[in-house]
PDB file of N, CA and C in Angstrom:
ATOM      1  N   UNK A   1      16.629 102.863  -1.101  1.00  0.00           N
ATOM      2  CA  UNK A   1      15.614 103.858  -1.368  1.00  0.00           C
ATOM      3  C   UNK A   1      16.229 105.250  -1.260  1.00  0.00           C
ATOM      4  N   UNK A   2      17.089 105.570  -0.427  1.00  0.00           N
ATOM      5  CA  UNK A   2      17.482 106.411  -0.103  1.00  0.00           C
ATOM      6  C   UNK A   2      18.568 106.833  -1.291  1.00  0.00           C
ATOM      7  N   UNK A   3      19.018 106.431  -1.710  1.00  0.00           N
ATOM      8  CA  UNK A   3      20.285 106.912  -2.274  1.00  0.00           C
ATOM      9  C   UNK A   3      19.667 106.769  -3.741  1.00  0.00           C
ATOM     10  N   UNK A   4      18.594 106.426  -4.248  1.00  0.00           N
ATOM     11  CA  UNK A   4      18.046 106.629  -5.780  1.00  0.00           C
ATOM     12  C   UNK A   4      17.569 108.279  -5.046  1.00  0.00           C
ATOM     13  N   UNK A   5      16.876 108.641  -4.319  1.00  0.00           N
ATOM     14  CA  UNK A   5      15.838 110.074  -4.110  1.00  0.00           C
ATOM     15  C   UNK A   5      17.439 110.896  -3.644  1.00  0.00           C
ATOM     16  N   UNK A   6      18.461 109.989  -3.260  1.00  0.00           N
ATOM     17  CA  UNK A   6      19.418 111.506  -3.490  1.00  0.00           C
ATOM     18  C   UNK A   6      20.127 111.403  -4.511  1.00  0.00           C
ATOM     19  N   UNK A   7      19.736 110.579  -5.804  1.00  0.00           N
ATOM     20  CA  UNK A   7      19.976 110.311  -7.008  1.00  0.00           C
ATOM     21  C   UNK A   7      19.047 112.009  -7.835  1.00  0.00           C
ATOM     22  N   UNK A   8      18.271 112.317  -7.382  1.00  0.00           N
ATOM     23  CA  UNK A   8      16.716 112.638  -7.990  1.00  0.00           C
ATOM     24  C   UNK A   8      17.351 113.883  -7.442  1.00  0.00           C
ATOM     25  N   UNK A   9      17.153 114.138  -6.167  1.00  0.00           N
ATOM     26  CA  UNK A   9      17.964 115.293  -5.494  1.00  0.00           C
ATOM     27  C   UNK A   9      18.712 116.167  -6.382  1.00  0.00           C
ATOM     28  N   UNK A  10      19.635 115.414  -6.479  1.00  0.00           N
ATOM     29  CA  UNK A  10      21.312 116.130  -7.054  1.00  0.00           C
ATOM     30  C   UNK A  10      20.875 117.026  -8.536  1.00  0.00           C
ATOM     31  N   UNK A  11      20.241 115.667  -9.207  1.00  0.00           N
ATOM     32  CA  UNK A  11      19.422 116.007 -10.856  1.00  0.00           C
ATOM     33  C   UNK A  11      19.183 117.393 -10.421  1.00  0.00           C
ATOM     34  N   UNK A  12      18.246 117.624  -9.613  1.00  0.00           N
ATOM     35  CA  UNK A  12      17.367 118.871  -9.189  1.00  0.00           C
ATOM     36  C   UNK A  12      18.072 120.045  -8.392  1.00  0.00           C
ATOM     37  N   UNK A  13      19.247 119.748  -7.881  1.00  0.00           N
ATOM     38  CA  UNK A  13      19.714 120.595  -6.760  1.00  0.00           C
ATOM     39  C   UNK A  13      19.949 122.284  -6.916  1.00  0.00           C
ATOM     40  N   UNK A  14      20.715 122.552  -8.720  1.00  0.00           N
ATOM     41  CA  UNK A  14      20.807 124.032  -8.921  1.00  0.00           C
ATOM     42  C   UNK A  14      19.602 124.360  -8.867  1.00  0.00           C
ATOM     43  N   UNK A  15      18.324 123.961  -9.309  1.00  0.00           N
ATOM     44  CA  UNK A  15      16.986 124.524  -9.155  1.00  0.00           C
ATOM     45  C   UNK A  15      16.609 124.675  -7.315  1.00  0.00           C
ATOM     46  N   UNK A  16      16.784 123.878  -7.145  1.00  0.00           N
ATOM     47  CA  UNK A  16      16.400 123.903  -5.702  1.00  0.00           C
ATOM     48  C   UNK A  16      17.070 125.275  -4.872  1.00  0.00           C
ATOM     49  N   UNK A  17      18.386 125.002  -4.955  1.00  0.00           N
ATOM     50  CA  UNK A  17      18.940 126.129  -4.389  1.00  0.00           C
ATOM     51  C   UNK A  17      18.216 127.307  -5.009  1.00  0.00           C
ATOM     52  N   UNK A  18      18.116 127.646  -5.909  1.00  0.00           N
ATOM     53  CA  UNK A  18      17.570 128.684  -6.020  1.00  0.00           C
ATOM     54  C   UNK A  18      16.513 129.174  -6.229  1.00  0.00           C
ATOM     55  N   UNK A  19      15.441 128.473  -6.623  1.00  0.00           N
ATOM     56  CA  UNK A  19      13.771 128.596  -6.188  1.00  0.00           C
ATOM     57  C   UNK A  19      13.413 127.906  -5.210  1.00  0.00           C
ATOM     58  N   UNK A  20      13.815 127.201  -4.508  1.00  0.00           N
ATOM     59  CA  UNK A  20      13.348 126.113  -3.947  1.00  0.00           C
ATOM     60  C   UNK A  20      13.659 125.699  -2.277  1.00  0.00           C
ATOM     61  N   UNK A  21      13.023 124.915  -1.551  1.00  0.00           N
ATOM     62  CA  UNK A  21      13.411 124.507  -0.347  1.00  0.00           C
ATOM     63  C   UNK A  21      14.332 122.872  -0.422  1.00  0.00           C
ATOM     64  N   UNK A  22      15.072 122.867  -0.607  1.00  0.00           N
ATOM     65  CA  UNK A  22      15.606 121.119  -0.617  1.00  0.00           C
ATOM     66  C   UNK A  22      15.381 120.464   0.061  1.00  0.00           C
ATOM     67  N   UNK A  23      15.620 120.735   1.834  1.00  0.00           N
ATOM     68  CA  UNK A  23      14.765 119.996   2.335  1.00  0.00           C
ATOM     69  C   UNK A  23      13.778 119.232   2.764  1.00  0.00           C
ATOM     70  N   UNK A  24      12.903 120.203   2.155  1.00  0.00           N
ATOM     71  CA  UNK A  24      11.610 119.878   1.850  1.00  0.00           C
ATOM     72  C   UNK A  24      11.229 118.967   0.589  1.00  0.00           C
ATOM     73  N   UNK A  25      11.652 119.456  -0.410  1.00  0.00           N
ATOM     74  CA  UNK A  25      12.212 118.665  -1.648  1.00  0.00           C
ATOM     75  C   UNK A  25      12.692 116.989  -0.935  1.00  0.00           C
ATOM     76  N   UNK A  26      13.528 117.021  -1.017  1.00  0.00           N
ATOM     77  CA  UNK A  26      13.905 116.127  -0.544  1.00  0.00           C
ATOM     78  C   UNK A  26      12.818 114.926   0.827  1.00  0.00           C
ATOM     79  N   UNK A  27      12.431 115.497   1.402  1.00  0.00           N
ATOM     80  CA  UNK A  27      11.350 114.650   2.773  1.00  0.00           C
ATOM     81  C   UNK A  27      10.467 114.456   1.291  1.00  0.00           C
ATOM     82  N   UNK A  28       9.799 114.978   0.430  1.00  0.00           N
ATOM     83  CA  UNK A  28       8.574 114.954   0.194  1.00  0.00           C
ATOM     84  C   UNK A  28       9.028 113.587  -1.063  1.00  0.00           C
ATOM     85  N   UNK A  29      10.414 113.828  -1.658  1.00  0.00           N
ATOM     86  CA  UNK A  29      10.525 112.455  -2.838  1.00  0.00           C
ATOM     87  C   UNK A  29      11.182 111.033  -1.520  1.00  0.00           C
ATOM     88  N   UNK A  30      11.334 111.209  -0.308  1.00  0.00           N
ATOM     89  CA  UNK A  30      11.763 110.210   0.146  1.00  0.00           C
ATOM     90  C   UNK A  30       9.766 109.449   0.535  1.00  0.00           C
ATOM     91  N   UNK A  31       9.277 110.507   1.008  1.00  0.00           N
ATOM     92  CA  UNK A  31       7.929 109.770   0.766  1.00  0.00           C
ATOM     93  C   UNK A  31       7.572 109.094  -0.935  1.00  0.00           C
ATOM     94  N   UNK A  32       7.391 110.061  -1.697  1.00  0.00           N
ATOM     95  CA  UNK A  32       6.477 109.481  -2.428  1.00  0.00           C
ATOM     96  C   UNK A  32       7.474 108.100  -3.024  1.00  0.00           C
ATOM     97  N   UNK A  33       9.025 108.015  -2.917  1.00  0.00           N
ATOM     98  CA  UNK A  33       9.639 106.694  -3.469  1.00  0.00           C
ATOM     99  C   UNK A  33       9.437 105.390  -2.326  1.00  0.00           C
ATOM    100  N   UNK A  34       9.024 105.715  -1.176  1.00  0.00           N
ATOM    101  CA  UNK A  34       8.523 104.825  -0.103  1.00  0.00           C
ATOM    102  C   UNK A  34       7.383 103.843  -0.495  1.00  0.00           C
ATOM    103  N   UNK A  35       6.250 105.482  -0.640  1.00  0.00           N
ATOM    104  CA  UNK A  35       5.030 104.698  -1.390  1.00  0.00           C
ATOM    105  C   UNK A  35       5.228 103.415  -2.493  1.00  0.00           C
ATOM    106  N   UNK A  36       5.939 104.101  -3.405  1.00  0.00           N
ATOM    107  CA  UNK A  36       6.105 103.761  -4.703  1.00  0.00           C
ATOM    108  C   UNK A  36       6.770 102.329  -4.572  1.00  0.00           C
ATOM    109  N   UNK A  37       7.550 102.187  -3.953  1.00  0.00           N
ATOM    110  CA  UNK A  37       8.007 101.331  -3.504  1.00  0.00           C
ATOM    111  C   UNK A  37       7.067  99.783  -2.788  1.00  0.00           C
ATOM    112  N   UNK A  38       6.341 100.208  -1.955  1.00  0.00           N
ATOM    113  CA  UNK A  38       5.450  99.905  -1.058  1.00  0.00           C
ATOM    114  C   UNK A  38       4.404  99.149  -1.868  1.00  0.00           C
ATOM    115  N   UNK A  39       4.135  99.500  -3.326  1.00  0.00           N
ATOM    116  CA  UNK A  39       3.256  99.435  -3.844  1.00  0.00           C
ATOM    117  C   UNK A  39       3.923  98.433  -4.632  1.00  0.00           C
ATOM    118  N   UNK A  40       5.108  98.274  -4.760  1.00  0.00           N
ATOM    119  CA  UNK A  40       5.810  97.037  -5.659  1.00  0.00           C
ATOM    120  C   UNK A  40       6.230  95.845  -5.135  1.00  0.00           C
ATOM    121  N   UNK A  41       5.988  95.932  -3.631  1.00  0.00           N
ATOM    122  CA  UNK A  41       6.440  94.707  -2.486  1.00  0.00           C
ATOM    123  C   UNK A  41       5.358  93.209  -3.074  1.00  0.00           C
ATOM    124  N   UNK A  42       6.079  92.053  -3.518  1.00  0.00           N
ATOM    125  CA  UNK A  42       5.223  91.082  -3.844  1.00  0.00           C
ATOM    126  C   UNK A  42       4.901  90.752  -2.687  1.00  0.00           C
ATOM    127  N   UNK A  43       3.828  89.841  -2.567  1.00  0.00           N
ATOM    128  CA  UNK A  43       3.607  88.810  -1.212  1.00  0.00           C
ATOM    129  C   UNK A  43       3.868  87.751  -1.235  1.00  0.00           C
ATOM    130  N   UNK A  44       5.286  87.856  -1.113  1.00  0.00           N
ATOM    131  CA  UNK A  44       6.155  86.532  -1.117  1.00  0.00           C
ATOM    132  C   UNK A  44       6.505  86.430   0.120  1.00  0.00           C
ATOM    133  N   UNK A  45       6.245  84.820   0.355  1.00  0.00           N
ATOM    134  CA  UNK A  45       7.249  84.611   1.830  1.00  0.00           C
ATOM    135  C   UNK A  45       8.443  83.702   1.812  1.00  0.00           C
ATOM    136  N   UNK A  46       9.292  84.405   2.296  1.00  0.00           N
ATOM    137  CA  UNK A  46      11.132  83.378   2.532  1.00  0.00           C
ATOM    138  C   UNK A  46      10.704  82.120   2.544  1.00  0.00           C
ATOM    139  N   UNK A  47      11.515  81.321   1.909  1.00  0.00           N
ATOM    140  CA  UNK A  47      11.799  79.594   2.341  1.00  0.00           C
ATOM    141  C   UNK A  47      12.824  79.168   2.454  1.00  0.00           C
ATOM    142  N   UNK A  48      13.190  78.200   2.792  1.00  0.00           N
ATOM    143  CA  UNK A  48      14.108  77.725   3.348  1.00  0.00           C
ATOM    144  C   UNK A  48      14.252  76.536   1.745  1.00  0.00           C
ATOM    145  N   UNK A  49      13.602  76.077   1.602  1.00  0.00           N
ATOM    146  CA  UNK A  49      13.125  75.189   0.113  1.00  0.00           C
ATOM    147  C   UNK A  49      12.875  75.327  -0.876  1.00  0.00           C
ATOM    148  N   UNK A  50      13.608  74.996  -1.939  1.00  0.00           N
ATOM    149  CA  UNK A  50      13.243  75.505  -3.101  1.00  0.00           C
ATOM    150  C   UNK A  50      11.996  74.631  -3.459  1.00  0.00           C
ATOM    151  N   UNK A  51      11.319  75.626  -4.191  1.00  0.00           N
ATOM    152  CA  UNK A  51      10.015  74.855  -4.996  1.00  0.00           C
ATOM    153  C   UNK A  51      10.235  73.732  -5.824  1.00  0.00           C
ATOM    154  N   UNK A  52       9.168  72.578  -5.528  1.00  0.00           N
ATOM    155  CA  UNK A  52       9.105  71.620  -6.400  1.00  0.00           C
ATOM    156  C   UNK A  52       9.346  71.622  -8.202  1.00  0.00           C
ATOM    157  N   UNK A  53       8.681  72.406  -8.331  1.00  0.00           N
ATOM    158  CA  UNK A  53       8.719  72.508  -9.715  1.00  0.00           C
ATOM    159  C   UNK A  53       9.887  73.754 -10.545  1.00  0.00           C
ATOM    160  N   UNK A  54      11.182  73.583  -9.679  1.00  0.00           N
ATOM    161  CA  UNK A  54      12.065  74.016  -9.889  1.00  0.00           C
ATOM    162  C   UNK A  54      12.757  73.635 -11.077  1.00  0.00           C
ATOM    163  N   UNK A  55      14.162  74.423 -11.776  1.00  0.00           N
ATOM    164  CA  UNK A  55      14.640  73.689 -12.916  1.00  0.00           C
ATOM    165  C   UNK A  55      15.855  72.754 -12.574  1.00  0.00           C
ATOM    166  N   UNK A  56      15.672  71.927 -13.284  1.00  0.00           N
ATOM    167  CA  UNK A  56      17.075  71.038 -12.982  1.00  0.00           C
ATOM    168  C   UNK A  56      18.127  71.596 -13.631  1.00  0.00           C
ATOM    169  N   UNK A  57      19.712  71.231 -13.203  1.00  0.00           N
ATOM    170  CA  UNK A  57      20.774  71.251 -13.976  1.00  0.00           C
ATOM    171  C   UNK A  57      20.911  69.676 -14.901  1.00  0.00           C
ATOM    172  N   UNK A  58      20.282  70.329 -15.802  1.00  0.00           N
ATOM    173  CA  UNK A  58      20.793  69.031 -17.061  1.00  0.00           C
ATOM    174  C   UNK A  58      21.397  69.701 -17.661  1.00  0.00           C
ATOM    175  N   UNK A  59      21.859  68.625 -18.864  1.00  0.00           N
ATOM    176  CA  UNK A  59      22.997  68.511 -19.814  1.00  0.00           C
ATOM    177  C   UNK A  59      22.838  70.372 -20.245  1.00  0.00           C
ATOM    178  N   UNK A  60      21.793  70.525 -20.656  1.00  0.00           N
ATOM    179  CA  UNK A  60      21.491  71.421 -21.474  1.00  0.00           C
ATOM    180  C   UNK A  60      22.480  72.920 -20.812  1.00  0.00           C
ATOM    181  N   UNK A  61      21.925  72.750 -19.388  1.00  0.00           N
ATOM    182  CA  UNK A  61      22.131  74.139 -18.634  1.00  0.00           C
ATOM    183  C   UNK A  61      23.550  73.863 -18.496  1.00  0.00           C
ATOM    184  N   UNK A  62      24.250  72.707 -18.020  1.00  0.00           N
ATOM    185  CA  UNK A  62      25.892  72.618 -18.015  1.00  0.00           C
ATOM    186  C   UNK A  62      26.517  72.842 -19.375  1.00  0.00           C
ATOM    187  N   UNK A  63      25.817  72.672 -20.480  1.00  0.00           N
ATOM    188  CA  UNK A  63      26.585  73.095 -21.822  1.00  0.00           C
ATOM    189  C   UNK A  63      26.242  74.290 -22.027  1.00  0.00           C
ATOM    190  N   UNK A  64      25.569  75.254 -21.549  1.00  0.00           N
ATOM    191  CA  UNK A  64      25.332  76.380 -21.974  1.00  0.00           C
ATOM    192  C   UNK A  64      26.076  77.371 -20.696  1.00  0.00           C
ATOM    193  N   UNK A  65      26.439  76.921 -19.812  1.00  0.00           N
ATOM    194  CA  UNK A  65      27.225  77.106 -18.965  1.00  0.00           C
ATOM    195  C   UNK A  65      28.789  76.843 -19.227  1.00  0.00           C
ATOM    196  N   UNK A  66      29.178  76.015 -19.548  1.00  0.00           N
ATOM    197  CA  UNK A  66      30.746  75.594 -20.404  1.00  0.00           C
ATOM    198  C   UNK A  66      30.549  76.409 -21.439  1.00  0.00           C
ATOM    199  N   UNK A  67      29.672  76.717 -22.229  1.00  0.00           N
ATOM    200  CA  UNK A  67      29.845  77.397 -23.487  1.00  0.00           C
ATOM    201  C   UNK A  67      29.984  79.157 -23.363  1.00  0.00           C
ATOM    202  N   UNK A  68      29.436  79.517 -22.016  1.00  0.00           N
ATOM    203  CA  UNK A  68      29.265  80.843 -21.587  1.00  0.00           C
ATOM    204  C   UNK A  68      30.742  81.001 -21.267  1.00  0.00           C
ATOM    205  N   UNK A  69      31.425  80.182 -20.643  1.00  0.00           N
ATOM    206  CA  UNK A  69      32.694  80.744 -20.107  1.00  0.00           C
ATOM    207  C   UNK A  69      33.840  80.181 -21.021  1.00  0.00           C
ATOM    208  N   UNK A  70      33.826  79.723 -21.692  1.00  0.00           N
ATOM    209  CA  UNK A  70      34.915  79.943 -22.859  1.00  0.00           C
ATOM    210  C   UNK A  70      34.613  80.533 -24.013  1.00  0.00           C
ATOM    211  N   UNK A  71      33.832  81.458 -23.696  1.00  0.00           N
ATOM    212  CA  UNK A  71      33.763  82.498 -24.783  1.00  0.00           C
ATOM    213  C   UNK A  71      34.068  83.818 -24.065  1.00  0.00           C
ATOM    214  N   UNK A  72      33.871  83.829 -22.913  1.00  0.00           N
ATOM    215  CA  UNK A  72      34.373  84.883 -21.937  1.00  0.00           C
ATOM    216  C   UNK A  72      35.977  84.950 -21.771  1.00  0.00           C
ATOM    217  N   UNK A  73      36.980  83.782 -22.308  1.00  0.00           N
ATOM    218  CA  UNK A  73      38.024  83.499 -22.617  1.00  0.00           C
ATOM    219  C   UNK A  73      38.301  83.918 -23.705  1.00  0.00           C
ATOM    220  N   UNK A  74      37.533  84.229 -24.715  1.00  0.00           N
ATOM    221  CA  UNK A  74      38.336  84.828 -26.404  1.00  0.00           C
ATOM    222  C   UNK A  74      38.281  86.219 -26.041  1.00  0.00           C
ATOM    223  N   UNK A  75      39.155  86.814 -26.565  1.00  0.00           N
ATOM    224  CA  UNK A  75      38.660  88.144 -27.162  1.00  0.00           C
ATOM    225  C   UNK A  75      37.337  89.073 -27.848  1.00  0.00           C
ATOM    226  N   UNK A  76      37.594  89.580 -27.306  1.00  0.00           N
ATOM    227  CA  UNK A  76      36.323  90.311 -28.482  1.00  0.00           C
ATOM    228  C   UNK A  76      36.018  90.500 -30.061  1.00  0.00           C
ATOM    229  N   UNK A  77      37.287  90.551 -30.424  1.00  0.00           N
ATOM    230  CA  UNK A  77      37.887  90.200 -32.235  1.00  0.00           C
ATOM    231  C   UNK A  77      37.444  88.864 -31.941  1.00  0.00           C
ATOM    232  N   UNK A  78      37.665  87.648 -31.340  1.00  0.00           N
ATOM    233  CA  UNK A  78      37.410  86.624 -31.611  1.00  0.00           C
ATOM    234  C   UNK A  78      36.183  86.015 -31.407  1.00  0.00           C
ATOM    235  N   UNK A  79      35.272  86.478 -30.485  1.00  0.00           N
ATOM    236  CA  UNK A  79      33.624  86.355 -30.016  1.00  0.00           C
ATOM    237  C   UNK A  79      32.921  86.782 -31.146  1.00  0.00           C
ATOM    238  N   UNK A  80      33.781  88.096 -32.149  1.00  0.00           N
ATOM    239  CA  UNK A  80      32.910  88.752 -33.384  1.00  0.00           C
ATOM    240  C   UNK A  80      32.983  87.679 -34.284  1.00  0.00           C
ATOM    241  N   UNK A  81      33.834  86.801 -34.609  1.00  0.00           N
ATOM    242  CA  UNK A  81      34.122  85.761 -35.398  1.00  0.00           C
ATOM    243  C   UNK A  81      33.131  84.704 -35.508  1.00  0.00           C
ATOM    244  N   UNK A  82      33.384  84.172 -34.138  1.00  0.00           N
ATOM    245  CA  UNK A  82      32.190  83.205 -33.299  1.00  0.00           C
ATOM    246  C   UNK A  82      31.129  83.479 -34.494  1.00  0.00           C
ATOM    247  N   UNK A  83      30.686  84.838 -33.514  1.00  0.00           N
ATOM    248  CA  UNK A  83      29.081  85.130 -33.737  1.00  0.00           C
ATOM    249  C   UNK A  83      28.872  85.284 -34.844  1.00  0.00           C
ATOM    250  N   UNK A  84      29.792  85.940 -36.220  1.00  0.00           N
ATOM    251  CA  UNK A  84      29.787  86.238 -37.429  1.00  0.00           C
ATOM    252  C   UNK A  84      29.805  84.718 -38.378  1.00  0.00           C
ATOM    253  N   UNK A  85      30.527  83.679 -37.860  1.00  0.00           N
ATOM    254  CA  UNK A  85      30.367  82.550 -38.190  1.00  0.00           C
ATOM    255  C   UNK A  85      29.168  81.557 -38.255  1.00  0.00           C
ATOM    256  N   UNK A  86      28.678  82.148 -36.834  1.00  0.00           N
ATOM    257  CA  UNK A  86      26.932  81.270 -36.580  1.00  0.00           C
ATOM    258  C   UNK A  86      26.163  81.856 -37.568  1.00  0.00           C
ATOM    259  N   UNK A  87      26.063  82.903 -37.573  1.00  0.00           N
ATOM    260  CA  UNK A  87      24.859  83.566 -38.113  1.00  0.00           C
ATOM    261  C   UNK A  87      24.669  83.712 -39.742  1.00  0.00           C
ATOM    262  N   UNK A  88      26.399  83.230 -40.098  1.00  0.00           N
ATOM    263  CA  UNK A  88      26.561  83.180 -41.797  1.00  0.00           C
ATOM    264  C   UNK A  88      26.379  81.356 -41.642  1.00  0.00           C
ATOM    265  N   UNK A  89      25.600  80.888 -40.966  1.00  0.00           N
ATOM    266  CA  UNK A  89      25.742  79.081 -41.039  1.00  0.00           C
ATOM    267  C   UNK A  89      27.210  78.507 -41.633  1.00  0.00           C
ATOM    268  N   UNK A  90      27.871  79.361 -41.103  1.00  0.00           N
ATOM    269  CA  UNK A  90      29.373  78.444 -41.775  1.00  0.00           C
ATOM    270  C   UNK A  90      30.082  77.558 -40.766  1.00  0.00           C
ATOM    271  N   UNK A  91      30.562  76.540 -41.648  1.00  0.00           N
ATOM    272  CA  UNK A  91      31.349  75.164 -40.752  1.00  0.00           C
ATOM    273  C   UNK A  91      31.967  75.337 -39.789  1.00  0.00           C
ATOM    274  N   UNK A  92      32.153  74.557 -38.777  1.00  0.00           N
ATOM    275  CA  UNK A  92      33.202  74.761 -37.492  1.00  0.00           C
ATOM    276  C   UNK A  92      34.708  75.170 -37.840  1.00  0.00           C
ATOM    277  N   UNK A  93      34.831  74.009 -38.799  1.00  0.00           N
ATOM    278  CA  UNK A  93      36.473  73.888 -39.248  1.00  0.00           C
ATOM    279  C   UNK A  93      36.855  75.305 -39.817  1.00  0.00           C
ATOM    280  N   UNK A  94      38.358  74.824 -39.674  1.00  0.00           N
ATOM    281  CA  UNK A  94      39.079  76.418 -40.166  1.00  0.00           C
ATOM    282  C   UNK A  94      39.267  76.318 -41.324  1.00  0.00           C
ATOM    283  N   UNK A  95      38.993  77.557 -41.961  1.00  0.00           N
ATOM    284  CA  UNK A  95      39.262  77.668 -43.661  1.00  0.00           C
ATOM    285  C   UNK A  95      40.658  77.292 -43.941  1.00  0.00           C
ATOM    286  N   UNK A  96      40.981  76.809 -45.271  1.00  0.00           N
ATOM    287  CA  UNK A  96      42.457  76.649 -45.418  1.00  0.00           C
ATOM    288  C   UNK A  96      43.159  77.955 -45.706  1.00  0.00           C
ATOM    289  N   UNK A  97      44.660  77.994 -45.536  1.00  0.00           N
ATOM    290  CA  UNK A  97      45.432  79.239 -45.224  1.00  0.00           C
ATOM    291  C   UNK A  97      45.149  80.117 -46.632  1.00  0.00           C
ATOM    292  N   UNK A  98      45.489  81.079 -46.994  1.00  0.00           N
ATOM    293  CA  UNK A  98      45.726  81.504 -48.530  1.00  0.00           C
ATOM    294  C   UNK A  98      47.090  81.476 -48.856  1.00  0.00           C
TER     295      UNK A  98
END
């Protein structure tokens, strides 16, 4: 909390210094981001258990997981390829040479 309102601060600080009280500035956005804050707290309570109706790791999530990290292995020239390949529906295989 603190370090977003001296995020907000800084934004503001040449004004402050010179029309302004900062200190004051400052106490009055550490309140209202408290509030603000305060007002976004769910009423959730800790468990120790995950919920029943949790997701499983199936096939699906382990292939999309293998598939996430060997693409994090190509290049970026080569991820553009990938993606330029899916989206033109073209074959896996490699074109022949010219």
């Amino acid at each position: 909390m603190l370090q977003s309102v001296l995020i907000k601060v800084a934004d503001q600080w040449p004004k402050l210094l010179h029309d302004g009280n900062p200190e004051a500035y400052t106490r009055k956005a550490l309140i209202n981001q408290h509030i603000s804050w305060r007002r976004r707290v769910r009423k959730e309570l800790p468990s120790a258990d995950p919920p029943e109706d949790g997701h499983s790791h199936d096939d699906s999530t382990v292939d999309r997981i293998v598939l996430r990290q060997a693409l994090a292995r190509l290049t970026p020239r080569q991820r553009a390829v990938i993606v330029l390949r899916f989206y033109e529906d073209l074959p896996n295989a490699r074109p022949p040479s010219c």
